[in-house]
PDB file of N, CA and C in Angstrom:
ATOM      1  N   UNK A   1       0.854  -1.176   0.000  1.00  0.00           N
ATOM      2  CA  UNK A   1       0.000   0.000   0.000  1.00  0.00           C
ATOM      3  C   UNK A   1       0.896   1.235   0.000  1.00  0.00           C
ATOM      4  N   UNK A   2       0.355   2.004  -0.907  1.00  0.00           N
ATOM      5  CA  UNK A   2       1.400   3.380  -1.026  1.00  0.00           C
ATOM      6  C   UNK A   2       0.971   4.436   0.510  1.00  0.00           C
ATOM      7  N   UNK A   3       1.981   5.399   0.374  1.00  0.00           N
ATOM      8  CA  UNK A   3       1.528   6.215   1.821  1.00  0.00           C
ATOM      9  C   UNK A   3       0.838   7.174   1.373  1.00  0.00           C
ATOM     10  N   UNK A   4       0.038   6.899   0.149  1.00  0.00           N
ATOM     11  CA  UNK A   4      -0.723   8.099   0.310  1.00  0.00           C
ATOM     12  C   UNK A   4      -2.408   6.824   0.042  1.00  0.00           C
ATOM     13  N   UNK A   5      -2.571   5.647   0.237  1.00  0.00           N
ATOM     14  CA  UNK A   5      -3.596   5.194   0.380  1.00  0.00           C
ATOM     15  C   UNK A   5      -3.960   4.954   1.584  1.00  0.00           C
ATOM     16  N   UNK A   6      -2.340   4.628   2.761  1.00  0.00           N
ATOM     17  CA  UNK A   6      -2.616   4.934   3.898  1.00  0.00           C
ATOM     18  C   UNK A   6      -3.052   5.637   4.432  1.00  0.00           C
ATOM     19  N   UNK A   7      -2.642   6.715   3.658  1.00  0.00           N
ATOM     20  CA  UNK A   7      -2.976   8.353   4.362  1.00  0.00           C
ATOM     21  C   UNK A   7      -4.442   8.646   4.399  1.00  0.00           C
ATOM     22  N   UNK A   8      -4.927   7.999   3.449  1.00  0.00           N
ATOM     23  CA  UNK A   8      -6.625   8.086   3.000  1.00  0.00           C
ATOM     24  C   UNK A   8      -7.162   7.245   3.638  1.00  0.00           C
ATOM     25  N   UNK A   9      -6.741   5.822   4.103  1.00  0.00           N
ATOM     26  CA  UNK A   9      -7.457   5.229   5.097  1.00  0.00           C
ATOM     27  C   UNK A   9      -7.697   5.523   6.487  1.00  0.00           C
ATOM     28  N   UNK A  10      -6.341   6.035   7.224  1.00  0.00           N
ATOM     29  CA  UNK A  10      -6.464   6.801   8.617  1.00  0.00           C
ATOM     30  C   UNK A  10      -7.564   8.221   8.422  1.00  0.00           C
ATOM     31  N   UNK A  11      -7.625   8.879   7.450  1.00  0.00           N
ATOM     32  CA  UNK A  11      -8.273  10.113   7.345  1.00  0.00           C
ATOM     33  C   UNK A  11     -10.265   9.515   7.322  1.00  0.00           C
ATOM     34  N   UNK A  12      -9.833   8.397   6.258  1.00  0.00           N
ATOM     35  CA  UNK A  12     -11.348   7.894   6.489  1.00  0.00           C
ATOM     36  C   UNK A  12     -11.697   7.585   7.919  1.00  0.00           C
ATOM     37  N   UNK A  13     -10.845   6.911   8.291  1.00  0.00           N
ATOM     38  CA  UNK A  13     -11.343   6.160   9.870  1.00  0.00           C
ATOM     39  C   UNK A  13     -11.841   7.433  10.724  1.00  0.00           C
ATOM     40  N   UNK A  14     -10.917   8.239  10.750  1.00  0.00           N
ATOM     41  CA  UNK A  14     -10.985   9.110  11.704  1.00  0.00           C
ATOM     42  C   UNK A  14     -12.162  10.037  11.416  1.00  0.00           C
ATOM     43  N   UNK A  15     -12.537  10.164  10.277  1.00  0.00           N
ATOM     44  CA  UNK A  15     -13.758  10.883  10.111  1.00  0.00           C
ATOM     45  C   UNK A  15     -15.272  10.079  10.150  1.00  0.00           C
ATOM     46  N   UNK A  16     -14.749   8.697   9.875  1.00  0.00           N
ATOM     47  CA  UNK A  16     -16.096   7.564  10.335  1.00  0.00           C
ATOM     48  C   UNK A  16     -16.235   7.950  11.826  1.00  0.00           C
ATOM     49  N   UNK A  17     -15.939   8.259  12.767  1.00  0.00           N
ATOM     50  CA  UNK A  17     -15.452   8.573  14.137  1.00  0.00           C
ATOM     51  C   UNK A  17     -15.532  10.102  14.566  1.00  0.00           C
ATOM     52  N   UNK A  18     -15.979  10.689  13.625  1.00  0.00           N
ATOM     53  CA  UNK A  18     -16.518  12.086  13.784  1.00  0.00           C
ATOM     54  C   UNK A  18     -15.533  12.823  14.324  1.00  0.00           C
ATOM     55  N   UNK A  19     -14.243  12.545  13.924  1.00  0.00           N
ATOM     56  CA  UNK A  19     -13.080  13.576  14.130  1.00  0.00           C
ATOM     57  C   UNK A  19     -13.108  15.056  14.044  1.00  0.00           C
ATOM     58  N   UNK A  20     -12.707  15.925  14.272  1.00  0.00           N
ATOM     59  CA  UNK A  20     -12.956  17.313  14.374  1.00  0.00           C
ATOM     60  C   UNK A  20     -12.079  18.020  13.580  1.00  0.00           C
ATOM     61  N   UNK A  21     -12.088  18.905  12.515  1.00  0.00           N
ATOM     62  CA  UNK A  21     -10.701  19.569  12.392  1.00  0.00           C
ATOM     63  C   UNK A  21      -9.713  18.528  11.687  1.00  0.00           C
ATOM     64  N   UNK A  22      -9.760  17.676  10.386  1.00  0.00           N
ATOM     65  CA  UNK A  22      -8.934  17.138  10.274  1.00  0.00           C
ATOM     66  C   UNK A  22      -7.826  17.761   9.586  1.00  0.00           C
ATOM     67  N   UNK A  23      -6.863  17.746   9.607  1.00  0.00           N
ATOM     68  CA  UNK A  23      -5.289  18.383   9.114  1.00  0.00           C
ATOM     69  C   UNK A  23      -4.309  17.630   8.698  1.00  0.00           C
ATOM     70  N   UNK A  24      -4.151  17.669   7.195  1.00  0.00           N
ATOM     71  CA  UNK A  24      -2.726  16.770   6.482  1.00  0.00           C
ATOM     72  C   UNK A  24      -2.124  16.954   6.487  1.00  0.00           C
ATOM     73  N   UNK A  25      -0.871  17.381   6.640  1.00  0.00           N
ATOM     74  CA  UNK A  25       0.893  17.930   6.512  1.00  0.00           C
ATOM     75  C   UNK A  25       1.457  17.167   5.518  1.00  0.00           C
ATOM     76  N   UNK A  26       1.821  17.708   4.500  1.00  0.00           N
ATOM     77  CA  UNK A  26       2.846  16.868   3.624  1.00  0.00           C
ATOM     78  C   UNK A  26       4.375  16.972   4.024  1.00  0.00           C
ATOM     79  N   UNK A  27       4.847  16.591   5.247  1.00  0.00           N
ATOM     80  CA  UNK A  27       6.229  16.431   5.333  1.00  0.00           C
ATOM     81  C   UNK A  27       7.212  15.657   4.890  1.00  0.00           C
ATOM     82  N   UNK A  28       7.084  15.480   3.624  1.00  0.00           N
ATOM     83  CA  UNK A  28       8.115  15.364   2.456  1.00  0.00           C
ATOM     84  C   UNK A  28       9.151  16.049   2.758  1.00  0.00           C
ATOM     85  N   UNK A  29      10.484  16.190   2.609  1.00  0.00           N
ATOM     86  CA  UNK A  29      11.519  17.030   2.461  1.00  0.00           C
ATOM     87  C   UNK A  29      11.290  17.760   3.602  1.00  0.00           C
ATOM     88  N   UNK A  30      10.655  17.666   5.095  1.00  0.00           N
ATOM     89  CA  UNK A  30      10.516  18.759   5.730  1.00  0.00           C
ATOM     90  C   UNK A  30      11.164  17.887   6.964  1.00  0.00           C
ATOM     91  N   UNK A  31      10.979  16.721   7.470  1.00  0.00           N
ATOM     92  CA  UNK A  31      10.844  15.458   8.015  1.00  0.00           C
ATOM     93  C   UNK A  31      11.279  14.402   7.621  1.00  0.00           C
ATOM     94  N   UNK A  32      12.290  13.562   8.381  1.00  0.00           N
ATOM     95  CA  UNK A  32      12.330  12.257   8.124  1.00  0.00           C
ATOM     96  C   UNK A  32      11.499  11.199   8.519  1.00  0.00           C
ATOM     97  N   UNK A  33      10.590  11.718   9.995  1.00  0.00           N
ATOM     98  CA  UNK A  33       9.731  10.694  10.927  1.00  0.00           C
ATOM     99  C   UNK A  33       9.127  10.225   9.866  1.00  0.00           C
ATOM    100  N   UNK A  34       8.135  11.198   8.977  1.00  0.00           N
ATOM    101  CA  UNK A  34       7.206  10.382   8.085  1.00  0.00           C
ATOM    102  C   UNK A  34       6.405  11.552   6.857  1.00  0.00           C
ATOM    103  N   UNK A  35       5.920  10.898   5.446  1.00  0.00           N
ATOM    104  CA  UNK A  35       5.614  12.004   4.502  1.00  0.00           C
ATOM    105  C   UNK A  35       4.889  12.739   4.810  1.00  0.00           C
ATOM    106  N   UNK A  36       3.927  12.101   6.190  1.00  0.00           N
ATOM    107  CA  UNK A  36       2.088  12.653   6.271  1.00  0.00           C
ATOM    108  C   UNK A  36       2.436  12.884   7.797  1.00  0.00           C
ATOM    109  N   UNK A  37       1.800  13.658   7.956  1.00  0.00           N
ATOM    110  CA  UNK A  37       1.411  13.909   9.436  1.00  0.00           C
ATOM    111  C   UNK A  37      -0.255  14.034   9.432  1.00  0.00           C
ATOM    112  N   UNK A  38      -1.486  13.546  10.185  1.00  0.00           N
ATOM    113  CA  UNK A  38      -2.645  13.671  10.205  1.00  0.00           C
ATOM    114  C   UNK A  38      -2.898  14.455  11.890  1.00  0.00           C
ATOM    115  N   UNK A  39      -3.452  15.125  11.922  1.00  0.00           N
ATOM    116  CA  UNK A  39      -3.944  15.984  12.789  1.00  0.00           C
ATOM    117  C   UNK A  39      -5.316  15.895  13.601  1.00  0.00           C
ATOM    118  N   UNK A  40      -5.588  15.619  13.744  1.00  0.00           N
ATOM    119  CA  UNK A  40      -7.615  15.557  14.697  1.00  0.00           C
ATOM    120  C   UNK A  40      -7.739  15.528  15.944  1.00  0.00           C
ATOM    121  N   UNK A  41      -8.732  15.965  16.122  1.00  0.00           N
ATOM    122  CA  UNK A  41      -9.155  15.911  17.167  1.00  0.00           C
ATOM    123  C   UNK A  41     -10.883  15.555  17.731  1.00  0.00           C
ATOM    124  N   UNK A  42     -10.687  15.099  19.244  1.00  0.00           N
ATOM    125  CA  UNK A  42     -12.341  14.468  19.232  1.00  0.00           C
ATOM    126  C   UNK A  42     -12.516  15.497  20.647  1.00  0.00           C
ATOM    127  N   UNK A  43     -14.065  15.471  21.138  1.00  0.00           N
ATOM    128  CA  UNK A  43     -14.481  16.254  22.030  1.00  0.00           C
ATOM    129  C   UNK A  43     -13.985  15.798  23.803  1.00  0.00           C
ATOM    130  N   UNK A  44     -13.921  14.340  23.649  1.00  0.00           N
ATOM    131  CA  UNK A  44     -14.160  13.454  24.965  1.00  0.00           C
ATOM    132  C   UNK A  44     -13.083  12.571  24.738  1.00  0.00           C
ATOM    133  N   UNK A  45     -12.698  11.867  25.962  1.00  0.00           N
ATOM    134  CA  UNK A  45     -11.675  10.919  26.299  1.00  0.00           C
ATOM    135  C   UNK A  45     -11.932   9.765  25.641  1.00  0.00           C
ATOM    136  N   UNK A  46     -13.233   9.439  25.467  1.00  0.00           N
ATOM    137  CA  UNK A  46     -13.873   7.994  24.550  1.00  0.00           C
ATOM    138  C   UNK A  46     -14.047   7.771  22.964  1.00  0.00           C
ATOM    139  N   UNK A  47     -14.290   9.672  22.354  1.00  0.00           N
ATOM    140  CA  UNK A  47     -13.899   9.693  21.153  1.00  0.00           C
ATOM    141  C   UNK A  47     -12.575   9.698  20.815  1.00  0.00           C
ATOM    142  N   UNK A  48     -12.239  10.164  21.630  1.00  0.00           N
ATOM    143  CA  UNK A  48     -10.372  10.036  21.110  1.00  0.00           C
ATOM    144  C   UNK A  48      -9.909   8.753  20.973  1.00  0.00           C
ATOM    145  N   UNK A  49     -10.496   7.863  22.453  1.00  0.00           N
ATOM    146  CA  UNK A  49     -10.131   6.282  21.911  1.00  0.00           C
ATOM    147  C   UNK A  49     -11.074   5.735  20.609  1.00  0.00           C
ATOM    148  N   UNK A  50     -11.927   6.283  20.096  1.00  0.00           N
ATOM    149  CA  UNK A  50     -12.876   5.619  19.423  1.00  0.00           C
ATOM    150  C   UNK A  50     -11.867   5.913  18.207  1.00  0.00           C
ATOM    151  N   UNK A  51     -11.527   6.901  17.853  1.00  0.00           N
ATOM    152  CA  UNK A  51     -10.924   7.801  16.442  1.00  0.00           C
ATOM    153  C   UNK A  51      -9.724   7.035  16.372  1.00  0.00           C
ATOM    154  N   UNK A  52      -9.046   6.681  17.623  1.00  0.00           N
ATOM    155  CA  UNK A  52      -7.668   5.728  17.573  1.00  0.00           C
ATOM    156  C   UNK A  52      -7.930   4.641  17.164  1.00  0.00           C
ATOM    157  N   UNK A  53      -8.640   4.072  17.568  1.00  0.00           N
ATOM    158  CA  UNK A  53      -9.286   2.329  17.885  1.00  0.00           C
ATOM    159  C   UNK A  53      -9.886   2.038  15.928  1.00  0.00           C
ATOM    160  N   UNK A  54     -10.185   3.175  15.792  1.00  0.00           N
ATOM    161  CA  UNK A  54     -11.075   2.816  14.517  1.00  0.00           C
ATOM    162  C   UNK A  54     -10.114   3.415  13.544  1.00  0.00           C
ATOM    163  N   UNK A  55      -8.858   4.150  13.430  1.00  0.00           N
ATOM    164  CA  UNK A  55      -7.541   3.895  12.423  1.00  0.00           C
ATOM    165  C   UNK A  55      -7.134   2.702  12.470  1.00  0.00           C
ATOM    166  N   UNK A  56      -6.872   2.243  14.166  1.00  0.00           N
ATOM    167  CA  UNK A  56      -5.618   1.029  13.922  1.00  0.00           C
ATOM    168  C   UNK A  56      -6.684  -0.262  13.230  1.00  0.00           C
ATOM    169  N   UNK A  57      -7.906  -0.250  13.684  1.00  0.00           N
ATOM    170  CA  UNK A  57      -8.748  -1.163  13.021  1.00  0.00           C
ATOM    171  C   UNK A  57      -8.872  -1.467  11.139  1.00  0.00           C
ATOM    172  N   UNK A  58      -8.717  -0.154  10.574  1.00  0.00           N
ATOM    173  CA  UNK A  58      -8.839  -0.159   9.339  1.00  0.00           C
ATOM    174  C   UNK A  58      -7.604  -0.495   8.652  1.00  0.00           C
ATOM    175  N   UNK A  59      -6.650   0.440   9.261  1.00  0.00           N
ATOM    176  CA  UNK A  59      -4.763  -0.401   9.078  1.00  0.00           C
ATOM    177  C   UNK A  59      -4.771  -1.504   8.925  1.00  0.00           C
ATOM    178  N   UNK A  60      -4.839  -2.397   9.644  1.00  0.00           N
ATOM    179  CA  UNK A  60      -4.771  -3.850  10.186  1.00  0.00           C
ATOM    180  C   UNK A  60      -5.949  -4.573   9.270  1.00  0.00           C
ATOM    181  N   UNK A  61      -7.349  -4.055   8.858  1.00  0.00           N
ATOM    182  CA  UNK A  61      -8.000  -4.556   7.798  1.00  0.00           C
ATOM    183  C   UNK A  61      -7.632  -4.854   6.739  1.00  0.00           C
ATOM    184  N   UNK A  62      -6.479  -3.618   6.393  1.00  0.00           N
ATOM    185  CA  UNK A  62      -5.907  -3.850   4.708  1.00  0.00           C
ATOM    186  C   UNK A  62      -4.395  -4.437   4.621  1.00  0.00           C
ATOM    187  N   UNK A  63      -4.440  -4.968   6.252  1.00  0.00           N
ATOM    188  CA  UNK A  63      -2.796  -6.005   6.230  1.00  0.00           C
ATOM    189  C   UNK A  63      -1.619  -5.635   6.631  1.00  0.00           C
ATOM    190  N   UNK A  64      -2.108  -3.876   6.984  1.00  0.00           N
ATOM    191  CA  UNK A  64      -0.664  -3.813   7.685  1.00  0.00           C
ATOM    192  C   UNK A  64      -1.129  -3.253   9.462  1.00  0.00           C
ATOM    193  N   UNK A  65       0.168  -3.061   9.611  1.00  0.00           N
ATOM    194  CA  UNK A  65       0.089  -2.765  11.255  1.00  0.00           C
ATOM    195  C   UNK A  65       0.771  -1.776  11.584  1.00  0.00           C
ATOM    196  N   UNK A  66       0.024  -1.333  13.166  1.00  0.00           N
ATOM    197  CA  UNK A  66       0.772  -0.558  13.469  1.00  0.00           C
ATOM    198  C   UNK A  66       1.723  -0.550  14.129  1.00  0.00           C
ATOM    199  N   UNK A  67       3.009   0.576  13.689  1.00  0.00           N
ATOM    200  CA  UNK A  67       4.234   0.299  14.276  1.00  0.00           C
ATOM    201  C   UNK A  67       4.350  -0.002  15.922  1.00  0.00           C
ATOM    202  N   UNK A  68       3.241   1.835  16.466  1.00  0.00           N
ATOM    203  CA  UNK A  68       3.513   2.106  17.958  1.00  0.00           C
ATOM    204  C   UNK A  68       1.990   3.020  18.105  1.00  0.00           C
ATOM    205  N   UNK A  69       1.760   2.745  19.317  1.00  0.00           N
ATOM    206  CA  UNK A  69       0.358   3.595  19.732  1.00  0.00           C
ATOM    207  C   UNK A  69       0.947   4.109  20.777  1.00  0.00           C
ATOM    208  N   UNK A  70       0.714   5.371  20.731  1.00  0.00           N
ATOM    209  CA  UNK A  70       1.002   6.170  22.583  1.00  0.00           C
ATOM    210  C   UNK A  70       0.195   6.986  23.048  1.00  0.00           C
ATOM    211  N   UNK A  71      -0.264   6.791  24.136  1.00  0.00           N
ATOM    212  CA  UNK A  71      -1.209   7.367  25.200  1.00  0.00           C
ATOM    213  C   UNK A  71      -2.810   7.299  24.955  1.00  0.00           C
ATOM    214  N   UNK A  72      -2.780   6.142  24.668  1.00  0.00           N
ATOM    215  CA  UNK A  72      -4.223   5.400  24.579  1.00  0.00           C
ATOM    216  C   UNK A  72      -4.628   5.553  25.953  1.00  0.00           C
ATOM    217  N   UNK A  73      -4.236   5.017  26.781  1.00  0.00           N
ATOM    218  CA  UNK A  73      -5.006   5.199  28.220  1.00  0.00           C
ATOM    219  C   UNK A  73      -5.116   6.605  28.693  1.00  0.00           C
ATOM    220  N   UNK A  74      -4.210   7.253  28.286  1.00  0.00           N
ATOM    221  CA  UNK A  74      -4.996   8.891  29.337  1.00  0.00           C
ATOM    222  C   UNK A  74      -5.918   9.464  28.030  1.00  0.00           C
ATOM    223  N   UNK A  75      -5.632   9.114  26.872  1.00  0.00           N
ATOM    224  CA  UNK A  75      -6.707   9.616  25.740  1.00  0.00           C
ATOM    225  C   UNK A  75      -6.631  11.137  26.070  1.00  0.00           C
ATOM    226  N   UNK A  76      -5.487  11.900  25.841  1.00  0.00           N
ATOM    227  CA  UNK A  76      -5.280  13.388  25.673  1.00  0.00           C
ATOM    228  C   UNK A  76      -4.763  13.509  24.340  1.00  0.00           C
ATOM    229  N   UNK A  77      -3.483  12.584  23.433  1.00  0.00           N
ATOM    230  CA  UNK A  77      -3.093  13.078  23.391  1.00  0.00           C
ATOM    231  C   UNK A  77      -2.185  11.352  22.348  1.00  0.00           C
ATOM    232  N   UNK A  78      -3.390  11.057  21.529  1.00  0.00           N
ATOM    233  CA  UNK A  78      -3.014   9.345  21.019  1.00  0.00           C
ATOM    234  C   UNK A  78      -2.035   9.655  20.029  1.00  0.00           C
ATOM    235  N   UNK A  79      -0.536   8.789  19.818  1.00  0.00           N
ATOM    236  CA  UNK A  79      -0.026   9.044  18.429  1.00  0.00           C
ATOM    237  C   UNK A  79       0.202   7.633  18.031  1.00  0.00           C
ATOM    238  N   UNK A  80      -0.536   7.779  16.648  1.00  0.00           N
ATOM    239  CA  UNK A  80      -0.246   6.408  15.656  1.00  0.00           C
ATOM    240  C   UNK A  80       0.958   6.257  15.071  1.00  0.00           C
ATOM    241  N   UNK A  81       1.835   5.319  14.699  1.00  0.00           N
ATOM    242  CA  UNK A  81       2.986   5.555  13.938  1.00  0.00           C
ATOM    243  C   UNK A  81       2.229   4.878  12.897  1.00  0.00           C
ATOM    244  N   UNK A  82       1.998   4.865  11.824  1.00  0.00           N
ATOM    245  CA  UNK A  82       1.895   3.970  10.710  1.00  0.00           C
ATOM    246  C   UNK A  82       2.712   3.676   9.761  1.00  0.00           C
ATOM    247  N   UNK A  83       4.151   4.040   9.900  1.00  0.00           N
ATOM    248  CA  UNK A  83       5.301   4.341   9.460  1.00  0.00           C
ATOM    249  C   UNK A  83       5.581   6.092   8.129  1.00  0.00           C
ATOM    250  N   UNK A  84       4.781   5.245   7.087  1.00  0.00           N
ATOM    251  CA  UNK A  84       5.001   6.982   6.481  1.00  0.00           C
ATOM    252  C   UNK A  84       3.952   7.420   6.629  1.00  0.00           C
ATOM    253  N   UNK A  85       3.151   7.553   7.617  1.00  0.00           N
ATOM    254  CA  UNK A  85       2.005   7.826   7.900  1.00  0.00           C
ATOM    255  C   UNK A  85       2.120   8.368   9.821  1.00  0.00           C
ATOM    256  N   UNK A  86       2.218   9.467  10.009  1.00  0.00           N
ATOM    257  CA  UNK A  86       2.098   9.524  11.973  1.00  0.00           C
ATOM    258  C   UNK A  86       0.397  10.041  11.936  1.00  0.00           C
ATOM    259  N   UNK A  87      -0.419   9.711  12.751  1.00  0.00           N
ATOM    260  CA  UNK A  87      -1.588  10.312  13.090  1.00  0.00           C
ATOM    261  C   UNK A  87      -1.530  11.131  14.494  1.00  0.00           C
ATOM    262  N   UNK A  88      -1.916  12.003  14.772  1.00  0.00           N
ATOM    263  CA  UNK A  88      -2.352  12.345  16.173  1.00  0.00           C
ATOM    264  C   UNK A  88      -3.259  12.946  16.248  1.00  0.00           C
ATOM    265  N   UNK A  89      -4.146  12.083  17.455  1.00  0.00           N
ATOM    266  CA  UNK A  89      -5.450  12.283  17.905  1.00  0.00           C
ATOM    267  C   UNK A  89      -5.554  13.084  19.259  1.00  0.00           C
ATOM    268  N   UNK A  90      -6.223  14.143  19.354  1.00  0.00           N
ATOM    269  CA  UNK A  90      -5.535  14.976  20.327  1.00  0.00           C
ATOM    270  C   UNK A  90      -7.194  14.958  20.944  1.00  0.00           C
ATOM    271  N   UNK A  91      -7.120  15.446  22.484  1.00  0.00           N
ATOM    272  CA  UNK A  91      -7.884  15.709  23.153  1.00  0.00           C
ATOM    273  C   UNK A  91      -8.281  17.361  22.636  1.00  0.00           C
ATOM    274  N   UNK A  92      -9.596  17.950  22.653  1.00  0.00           N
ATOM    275  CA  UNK A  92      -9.686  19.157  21.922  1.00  0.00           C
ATOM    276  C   UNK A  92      -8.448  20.438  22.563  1.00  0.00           C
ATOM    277  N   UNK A  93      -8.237  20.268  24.235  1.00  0.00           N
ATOM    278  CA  UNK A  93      -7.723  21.153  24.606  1.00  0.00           C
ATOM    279  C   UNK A  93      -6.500  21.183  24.573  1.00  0.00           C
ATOM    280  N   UNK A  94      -5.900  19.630  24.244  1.00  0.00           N
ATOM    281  CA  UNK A  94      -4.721  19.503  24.377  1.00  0.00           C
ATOM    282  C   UNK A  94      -4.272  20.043  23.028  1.00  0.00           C
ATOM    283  N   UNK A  95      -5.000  19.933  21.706  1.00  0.00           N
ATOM    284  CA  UNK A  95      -4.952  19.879  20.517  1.00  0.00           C
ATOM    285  C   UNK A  95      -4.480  21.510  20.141  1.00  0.00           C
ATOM    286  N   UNK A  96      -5.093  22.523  20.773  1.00  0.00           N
ATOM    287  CA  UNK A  96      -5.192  24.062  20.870  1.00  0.00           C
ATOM    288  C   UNK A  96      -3.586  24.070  22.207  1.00  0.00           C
ATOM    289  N   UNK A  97      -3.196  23.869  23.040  1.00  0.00           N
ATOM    290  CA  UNK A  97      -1.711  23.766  23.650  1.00  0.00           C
ATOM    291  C   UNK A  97      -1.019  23.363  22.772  1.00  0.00           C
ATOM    292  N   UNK A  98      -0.811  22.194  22.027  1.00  0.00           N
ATOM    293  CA  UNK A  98       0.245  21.897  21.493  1.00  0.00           C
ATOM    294  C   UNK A  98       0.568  22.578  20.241  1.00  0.00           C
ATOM    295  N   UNK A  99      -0.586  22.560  19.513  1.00  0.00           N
ATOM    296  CA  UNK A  99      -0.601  23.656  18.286  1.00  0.00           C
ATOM    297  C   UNK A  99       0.114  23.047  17.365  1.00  0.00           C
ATOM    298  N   UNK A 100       0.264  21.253  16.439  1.00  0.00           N
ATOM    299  CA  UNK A 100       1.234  21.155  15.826  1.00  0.00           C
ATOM    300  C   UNK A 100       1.151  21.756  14.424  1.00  0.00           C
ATOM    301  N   UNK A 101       0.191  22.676  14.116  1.00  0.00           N
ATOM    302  CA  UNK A 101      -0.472  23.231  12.956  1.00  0.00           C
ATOM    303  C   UNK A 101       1.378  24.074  12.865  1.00  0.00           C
ATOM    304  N   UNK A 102       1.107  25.256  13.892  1.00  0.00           N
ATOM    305  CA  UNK A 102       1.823  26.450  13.823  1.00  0.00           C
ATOM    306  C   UNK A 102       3.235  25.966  13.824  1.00  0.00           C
ATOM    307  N   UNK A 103       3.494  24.669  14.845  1.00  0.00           N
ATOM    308  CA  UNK A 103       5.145  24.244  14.772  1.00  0.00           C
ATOM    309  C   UNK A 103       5.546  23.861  13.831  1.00  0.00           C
ATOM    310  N   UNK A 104       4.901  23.069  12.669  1.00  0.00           N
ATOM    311  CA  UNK A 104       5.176  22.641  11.678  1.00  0.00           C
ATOM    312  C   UNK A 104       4.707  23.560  10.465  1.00  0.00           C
ATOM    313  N   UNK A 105       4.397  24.970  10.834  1.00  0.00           N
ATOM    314  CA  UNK A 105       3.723  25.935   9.850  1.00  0.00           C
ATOM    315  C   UNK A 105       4.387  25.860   8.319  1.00  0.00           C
ATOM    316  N   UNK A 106       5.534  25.582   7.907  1.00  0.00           N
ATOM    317  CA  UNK A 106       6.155  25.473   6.729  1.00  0.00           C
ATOM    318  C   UNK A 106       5.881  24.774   6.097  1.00  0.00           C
ATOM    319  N   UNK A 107       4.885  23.184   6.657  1.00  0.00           N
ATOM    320  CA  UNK A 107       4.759  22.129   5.763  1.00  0.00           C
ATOM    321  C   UNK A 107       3.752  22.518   5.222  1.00  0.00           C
ATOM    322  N   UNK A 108       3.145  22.245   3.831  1.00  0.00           N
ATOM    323  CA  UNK A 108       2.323  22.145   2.882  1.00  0.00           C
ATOM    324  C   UNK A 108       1.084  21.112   3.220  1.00  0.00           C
ATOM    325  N   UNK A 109      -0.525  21.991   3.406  1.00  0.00           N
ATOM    326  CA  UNK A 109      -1.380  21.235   4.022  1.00  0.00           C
ATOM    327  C   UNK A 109      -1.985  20.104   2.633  1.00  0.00           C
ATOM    328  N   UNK A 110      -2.599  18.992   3.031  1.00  0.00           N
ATOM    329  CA  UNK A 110      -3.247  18.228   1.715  1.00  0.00           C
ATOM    330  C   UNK A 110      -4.466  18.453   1.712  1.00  0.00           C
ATOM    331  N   UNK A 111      -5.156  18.552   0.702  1.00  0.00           N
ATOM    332  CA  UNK A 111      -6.761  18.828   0.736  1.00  0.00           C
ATOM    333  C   UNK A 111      -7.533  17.261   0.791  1.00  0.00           C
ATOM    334  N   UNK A 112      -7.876  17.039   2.068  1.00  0.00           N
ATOM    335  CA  UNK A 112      -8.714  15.765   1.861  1.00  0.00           C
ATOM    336  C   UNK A 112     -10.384  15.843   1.934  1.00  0.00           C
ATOM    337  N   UNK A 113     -10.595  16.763   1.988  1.00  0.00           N
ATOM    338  CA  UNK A 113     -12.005  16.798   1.770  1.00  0.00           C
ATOM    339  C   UNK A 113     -12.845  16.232   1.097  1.00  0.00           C
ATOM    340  N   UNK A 114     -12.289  16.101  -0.218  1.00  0.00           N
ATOM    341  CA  UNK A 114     -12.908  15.330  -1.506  1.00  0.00           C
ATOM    342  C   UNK A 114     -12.986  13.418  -1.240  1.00  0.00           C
ATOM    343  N   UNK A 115     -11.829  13.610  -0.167  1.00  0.00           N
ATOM    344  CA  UNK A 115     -11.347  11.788   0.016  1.00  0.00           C
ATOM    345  C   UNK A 115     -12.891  11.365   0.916  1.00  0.00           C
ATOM    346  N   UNK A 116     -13.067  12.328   1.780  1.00  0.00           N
ATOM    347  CA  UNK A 116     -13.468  12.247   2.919  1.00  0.00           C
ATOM    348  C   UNK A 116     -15.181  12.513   2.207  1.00  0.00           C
ATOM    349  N   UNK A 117     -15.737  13.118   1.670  1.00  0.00           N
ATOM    350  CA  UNK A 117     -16.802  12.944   1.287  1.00  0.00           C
ATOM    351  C   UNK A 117     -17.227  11.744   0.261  1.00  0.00           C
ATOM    352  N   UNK A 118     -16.133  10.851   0.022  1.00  0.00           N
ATOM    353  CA  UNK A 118     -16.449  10.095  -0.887  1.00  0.00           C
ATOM    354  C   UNK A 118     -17.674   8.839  -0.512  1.00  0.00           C
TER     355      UNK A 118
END
């Protein structure tokens, strides 16, 4: 699977899951961690696990896995590795503190809207 079908499957999941605010980063040439960075956020501690729970579910549907999950249990603040793919699922308030929009302001956003209404 290429990383940009990955990229479309975590974006689906997370919006089956009523994600908030979703945000692509193309960190190509900006980053070595990974090409995509995905951004969201949910209202509550249970959507955040739901939005996590229902990426790594769809990953793992189409055969691959995930590398690393972190902070599933306090659900502030979840990061997926999917290798060229990172997701983070942020608690809403934590999501507005960390701000990875503005730290990473140089990277080039992807328009998934069109993926996401499909």
């Amino acid at each position: 699977m290429s990383s940009h079908d990955l990229l479309f499957t975590a974006v689906k999941a997370a919006d089956d899951k009523k994600a908030e605010n979703i945000v692509v980063l193309n960190m190509k040439g900006i980053s070595l961690i990974a090409d995509y960075f995905v951004i969201c956020h949910g209202g509550s501690d249970k959507q955040v696990q739901a939005i996590a729970r229902e990426i790594k579910e769809k990953v793992e549907e189409k055969g691959l896995f995930v590398k690393r999950m972190e902070g599933f249990d306090e659900a502030r603040w979840i990061l997926l590795d999917l290798g060229d793919v990172v997701v983070h699922v942020f608690h809403r308030d934590e999501r507005s503190y960390y701000n990875l929009e503005r730290l990473w302001g140089d990277a080039p956003t992807v328009d998934v809207q069109s993926e996401i209404l499909k």
